[in-house]
PDB file of N, CA and C in Angstrom:
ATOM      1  N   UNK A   1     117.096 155.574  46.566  1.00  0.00           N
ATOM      2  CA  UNK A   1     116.732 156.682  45.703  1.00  0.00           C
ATOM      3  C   UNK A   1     117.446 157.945  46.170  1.00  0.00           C
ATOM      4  N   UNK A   2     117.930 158.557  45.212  1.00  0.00           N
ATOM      5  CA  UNK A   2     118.672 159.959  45.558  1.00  0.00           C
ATOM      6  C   UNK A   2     117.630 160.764  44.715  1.00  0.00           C
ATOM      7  N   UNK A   3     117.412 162.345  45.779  1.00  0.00           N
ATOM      8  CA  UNK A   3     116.651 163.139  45.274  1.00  0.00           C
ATOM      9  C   UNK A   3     117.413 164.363  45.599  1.00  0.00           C
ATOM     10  N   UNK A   4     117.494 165.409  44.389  1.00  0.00           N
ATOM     11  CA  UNK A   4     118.062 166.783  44.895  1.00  0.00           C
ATOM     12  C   UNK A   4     117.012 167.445  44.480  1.00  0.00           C
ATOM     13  N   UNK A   5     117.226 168.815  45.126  1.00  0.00           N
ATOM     14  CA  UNK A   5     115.783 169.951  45.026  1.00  0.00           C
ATOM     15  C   UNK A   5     116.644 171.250  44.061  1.00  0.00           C
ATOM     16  N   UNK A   6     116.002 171.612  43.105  1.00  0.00           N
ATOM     17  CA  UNK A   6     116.705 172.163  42.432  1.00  0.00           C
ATOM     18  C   UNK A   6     115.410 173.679  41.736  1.00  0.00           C
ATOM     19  N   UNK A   7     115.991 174.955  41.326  1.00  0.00           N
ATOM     20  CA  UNK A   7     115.025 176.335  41.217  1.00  0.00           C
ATOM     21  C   UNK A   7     115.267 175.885  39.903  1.00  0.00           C
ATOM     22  N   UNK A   8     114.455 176.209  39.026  1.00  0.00           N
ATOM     23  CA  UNK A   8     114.433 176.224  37.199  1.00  0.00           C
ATOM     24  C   UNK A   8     115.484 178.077  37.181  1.00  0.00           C
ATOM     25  N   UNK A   9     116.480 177.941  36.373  1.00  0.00           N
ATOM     26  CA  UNK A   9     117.411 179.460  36.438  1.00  0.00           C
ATOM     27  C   UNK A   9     117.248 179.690  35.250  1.00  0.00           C
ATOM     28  N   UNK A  10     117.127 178.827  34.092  1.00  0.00           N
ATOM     29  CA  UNK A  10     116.397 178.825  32.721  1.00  0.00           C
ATOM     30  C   UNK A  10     115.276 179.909  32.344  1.00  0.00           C
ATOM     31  N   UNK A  11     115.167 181.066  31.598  1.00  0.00           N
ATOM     32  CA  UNK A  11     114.430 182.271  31.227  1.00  0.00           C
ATOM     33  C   UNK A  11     113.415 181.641  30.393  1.00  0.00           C
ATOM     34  N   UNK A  12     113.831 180.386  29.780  1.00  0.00           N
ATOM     35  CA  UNK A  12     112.401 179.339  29.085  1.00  0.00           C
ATOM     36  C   UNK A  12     111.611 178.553  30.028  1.00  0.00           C
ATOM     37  N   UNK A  13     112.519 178.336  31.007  1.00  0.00           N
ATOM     38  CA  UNK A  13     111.818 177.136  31.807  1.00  0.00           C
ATOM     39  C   UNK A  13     112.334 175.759  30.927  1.00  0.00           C
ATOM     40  N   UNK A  14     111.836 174.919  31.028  1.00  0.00           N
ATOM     41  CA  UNK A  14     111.994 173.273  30.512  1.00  0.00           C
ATOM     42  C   UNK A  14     111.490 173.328  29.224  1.00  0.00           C
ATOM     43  N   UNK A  15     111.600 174.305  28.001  1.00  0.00           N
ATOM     44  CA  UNK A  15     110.789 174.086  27.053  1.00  0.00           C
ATOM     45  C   UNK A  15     111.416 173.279  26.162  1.00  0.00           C
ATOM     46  N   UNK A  16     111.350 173.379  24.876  1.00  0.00           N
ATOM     47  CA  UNK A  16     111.508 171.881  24.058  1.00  0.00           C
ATOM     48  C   UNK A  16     112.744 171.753  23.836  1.00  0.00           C
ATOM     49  N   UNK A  17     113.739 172.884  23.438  1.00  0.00           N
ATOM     50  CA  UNK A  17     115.181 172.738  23.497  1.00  0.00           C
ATOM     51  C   UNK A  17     116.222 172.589  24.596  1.00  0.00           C
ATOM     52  N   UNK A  18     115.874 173.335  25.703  1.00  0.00           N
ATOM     53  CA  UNK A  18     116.413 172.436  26.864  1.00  0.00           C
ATOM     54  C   UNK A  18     116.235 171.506  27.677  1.00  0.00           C
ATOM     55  N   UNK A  19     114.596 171.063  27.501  1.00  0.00           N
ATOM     56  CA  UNK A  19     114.088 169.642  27.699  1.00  0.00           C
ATOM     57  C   UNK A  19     114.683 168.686  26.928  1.00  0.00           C
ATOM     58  N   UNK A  20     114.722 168.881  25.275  1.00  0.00           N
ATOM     59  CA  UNK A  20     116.224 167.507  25.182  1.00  0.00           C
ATOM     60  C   UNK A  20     116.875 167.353  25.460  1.00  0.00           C
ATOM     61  N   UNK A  21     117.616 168.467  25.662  1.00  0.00           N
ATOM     62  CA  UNK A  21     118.807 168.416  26.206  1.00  0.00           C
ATOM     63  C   UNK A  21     119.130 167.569  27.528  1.00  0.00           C
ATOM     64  N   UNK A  22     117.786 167.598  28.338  1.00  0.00           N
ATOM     65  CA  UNK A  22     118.061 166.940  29.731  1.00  0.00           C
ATOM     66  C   UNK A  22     117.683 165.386  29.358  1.00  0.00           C
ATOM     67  N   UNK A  23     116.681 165.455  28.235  1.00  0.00           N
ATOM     68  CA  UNK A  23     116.365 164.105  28.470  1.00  0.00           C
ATOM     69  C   UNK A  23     117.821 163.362  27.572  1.00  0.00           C
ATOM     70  N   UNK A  24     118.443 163.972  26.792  1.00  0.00           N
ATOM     71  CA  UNK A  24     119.243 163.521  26.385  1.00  0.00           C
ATOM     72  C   UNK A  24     120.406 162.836  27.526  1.00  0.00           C
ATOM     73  N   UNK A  25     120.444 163.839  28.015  1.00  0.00           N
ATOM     74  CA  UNK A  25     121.581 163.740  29.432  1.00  0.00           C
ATOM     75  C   UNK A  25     121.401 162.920  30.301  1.00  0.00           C
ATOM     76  N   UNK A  26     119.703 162.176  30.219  1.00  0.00           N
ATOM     77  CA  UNK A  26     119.147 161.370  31.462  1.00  0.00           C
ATOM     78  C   UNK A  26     119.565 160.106  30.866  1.00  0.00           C
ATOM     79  N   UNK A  27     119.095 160.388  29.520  1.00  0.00           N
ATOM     80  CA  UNK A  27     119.528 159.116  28.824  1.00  0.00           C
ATOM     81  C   UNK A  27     120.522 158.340  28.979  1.00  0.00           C
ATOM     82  N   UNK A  28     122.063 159.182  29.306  1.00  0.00           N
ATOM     83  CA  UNK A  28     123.217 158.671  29.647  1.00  0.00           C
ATOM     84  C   UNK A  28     123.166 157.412  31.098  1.00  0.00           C
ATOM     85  N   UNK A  29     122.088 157.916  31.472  1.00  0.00           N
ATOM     86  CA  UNK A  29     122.443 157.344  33.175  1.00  0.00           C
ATOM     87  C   UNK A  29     121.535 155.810  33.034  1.00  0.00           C
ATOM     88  N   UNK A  30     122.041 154.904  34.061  1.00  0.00           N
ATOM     89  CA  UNK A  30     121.263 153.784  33.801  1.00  0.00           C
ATOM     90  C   UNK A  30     119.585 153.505  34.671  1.00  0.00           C
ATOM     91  N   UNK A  31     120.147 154.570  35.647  1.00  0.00           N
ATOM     92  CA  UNK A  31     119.129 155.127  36.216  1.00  0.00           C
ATOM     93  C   UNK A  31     117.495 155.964  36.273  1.00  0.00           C
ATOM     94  N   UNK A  32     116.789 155.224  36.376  1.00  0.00           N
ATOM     95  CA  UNK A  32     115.388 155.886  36.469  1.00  0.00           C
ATOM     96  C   UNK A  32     115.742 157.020  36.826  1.00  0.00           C
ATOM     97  N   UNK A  33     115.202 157.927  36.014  1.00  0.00           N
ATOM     98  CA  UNK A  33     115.098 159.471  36.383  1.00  0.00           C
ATOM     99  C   UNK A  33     113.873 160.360  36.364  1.00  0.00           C
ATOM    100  N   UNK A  34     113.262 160.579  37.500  1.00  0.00           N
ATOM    101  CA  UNK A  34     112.021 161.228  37.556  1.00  0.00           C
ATOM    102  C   UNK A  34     112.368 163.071  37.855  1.00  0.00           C
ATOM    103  N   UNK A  35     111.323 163.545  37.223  1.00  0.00           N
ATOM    104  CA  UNK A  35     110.971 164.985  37.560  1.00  0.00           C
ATOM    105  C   UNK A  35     109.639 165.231  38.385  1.00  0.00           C
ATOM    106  N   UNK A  36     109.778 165.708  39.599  1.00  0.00           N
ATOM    107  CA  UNK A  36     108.434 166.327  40.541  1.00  0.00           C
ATOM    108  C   UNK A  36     108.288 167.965  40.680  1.00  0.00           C
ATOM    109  N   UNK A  37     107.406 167.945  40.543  1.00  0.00           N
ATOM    110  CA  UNK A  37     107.097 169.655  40.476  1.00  0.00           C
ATOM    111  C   UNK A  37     105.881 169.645  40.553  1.00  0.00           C
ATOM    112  N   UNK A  38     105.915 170.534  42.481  1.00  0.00           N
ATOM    113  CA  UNK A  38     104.184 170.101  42.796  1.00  0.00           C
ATOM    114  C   UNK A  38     103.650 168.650  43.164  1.00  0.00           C
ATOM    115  N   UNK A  39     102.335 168.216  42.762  1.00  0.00           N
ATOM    116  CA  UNK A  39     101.999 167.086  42.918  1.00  0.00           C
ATOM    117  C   UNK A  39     102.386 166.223  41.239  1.00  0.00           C
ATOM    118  N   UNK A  40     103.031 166.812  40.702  1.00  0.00           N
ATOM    119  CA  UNK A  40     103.119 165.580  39.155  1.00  0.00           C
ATOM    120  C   UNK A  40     104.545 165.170  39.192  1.00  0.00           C
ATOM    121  N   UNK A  41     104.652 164.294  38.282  1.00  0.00           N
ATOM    122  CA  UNK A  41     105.919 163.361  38.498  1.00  0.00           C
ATOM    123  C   UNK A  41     106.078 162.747  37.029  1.00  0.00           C
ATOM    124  N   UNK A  42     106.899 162.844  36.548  1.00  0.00           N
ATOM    125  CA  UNK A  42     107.192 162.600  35.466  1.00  0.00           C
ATOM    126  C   UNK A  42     107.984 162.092  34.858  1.00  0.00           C
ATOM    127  N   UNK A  43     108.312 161.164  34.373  1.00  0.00           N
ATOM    128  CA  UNK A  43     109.466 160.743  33.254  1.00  0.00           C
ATOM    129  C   UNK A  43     110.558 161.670  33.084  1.00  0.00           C
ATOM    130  N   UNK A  44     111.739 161.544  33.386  1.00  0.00           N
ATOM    131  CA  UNK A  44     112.961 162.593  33.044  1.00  0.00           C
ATOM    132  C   UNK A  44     113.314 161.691  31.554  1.00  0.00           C
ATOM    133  N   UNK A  45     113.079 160.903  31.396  1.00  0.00           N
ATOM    134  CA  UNK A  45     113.729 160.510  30.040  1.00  0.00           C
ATOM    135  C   UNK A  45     112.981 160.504  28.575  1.00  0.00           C
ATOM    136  N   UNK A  46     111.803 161.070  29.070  1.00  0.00           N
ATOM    137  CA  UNK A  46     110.640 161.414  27.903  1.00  0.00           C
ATOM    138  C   UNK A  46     110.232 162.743  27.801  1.00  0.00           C
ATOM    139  N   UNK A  47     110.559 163.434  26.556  1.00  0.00           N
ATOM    140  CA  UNK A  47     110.665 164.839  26.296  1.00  0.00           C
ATOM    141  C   UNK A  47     108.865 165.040  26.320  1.00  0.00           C
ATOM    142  N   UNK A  48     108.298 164.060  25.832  1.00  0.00           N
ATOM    143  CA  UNK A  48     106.804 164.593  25.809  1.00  0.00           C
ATOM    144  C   UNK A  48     106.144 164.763  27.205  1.00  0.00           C
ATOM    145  N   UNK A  49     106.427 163.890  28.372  1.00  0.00           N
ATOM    146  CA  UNK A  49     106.102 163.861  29.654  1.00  0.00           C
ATOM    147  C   UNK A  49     106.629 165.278  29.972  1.00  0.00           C
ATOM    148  N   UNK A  50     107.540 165.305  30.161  1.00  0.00           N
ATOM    149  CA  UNK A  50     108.516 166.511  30.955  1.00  0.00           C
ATOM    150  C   UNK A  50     108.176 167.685  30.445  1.00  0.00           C
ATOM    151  N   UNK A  51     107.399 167.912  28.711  1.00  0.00           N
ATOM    152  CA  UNK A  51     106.819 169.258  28.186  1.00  0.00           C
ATOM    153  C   UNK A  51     105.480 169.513  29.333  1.00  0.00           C
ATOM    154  N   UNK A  52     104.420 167.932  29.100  1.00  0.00           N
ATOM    155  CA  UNK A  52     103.380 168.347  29.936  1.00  0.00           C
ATOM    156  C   UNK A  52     103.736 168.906  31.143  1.00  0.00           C
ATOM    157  N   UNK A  53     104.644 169.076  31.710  1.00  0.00           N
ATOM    158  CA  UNK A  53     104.658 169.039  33.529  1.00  0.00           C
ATOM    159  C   UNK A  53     104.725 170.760  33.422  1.00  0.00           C
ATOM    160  N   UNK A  54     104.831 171.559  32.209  1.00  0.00           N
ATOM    161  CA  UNK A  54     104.836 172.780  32.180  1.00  0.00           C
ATOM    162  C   UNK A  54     105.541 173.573  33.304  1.00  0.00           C
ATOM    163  N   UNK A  55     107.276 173.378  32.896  1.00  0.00           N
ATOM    164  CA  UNK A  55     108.178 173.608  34.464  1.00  0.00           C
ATOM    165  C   UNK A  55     108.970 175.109  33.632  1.00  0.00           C
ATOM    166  N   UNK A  56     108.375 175.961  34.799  1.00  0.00           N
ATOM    167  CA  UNK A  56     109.312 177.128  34.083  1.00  0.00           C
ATOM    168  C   UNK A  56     109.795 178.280  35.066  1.00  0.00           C
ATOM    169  N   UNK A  57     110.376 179.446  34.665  1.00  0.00           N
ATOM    170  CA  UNK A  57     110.976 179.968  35.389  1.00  0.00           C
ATOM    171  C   UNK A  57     111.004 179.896  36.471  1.00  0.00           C
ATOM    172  N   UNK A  58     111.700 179.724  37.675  1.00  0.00           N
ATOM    173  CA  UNK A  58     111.696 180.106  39.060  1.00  0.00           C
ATOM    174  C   UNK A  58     110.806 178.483  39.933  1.00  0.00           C
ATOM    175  N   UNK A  59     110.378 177.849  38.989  1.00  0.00           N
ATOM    176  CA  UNK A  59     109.761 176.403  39.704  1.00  0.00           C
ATOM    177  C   UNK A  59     110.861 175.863  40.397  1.00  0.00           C
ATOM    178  N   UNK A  60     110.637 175.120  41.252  1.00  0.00           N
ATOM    179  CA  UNK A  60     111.350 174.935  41.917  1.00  0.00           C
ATOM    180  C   UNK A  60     110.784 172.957  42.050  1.00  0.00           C
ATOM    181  N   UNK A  61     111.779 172.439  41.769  1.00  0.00           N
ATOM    182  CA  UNK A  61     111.508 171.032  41.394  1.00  0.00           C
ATOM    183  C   UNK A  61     112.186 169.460  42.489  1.00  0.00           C
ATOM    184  N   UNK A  62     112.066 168.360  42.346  1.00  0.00           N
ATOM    185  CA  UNK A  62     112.933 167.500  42.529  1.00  0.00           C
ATOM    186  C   UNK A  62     113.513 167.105  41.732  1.00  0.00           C
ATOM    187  N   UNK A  63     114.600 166.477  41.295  1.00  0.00           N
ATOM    188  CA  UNK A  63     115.060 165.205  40.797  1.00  0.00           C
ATOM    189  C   UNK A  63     115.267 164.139  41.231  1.00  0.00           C
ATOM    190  N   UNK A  64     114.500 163.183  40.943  1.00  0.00           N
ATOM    191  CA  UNK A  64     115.297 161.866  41.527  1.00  0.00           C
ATOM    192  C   UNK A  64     115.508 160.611  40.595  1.00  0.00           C
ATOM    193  N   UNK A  65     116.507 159.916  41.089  1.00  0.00           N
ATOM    194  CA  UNK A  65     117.105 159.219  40.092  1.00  0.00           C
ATOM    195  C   UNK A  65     117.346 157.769  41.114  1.00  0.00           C
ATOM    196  N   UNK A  66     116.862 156.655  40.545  1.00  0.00           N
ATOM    197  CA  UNK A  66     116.960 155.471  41.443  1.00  0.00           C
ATOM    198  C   UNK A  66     117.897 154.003  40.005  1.00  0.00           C
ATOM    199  N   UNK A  67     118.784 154.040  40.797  1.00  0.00           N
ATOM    200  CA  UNK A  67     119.464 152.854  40.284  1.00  0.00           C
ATOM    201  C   UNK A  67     120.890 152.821  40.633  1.00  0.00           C
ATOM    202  N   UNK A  68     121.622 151.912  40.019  1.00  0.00           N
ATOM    203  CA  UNK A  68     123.074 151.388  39.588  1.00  0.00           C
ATOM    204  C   UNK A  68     123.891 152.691  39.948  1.00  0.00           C
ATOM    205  N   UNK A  69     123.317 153.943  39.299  1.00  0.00           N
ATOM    206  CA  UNK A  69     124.104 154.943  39.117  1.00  0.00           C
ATOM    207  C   UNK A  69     123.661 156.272  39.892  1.00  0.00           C
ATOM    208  N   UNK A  70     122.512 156.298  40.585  1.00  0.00           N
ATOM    209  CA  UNK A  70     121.485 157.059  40.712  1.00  0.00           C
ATOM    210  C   UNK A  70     122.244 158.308  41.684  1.00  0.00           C
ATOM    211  N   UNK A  71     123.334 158.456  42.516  1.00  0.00           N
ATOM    212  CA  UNK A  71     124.112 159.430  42.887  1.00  0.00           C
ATOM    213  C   UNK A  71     124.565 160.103  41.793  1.00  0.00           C
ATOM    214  N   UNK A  72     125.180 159.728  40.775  1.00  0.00           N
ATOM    215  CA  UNK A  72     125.957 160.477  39.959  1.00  0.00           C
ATOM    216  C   UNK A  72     125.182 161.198  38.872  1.00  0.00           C
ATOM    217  N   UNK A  73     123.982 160.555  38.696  1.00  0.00           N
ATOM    218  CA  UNK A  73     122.506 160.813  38.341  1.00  0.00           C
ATOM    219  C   UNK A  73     122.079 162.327  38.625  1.00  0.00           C
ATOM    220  N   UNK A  74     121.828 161.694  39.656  1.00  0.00           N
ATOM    221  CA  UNK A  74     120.880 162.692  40.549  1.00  0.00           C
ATOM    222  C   UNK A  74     122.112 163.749  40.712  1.00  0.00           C
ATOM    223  N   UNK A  75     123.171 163.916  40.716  1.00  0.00           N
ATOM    224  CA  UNK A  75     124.065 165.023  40.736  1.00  0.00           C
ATOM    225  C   UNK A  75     124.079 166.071  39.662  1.00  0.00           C
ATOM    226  N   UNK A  76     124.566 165.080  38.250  1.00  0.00           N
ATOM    227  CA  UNK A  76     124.629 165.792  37.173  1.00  0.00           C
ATOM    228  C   UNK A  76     123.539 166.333  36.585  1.00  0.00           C
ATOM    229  N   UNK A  77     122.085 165.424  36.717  1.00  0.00           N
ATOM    230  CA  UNK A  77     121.286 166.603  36.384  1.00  0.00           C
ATOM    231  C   UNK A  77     120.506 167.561  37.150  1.00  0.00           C
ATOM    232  N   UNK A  78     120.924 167.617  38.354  1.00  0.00           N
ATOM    233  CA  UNK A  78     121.137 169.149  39.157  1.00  0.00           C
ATOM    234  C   UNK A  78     121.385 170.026  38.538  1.00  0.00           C
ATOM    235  N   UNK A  79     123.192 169.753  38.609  1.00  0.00           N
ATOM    236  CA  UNK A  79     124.011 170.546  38.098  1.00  0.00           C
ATOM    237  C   UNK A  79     123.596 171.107  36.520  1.00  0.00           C
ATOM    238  N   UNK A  80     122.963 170.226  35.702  1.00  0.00           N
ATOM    239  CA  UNK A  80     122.451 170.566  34.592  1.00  0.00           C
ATOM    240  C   UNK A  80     121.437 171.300  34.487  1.00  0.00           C
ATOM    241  N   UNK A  81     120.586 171.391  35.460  1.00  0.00           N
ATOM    242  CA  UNK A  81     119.087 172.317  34.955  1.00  0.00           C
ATOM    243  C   UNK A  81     119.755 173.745  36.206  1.00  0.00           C
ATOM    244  N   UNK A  82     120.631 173.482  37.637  1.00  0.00           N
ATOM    245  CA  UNK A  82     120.892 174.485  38.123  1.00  0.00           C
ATOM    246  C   UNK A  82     121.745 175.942  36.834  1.00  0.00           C
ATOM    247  N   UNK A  83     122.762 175.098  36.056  1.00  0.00           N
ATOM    248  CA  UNK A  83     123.033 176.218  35.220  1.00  0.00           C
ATOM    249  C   UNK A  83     122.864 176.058  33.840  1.00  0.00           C
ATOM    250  N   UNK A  84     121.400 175.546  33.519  1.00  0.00           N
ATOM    251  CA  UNK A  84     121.564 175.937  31.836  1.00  0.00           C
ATOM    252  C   UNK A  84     120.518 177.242  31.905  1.00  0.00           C
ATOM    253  N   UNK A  85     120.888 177.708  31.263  1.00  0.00           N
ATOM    254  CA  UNK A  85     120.761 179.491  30.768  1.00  0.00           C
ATOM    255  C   UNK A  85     120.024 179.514  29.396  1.00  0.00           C
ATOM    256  N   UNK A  86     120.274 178.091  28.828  1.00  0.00           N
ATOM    257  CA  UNK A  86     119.792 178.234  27.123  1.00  0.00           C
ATOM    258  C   UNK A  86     118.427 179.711  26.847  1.00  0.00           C
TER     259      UNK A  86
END
């Protein structure tokens, strides 16, 4: 399992338009992709899970991503929630 620690830089936080966006992006990977923030843990590939986890400005989260692909995973959607701005 690869896990990176990543700040929400997003002025929405994870709300419904840049939450597809990620789950869209998770979608790509073949890899299980979880979101932790705090004690909850959540589905990265289900927009309804990832609304409940109520992740917003300045949270400060994990990603982790376990599989086949789960480095390149766990990289890109770093890199994805470190700079989306939406």
């Amino acid at each position: 399992m690869e896990c990176r620690h990543v700040e929400i830089v997003n002025p929405t936080g994870l709300h419904t338009r840049p939450g597809n966006l990620f789950v869209k992006h998770a979608k790509s990977f073949a890899s299980d992709i979880h979101i932790v923030k705090n004690d909850k843990r959540v589905n990265g590939k289900s927009l309804l899970t990832l609304m409940k986890a109520g992740i917003s400005l300045g949270d400060k989260i994990v990603i982790e991503a376990e599989g086949p692909d789960e480095a390149a995973a766990a990289d890109a959607m770093a890199h994805l929630i470190a700079t989306l701005t939406e």
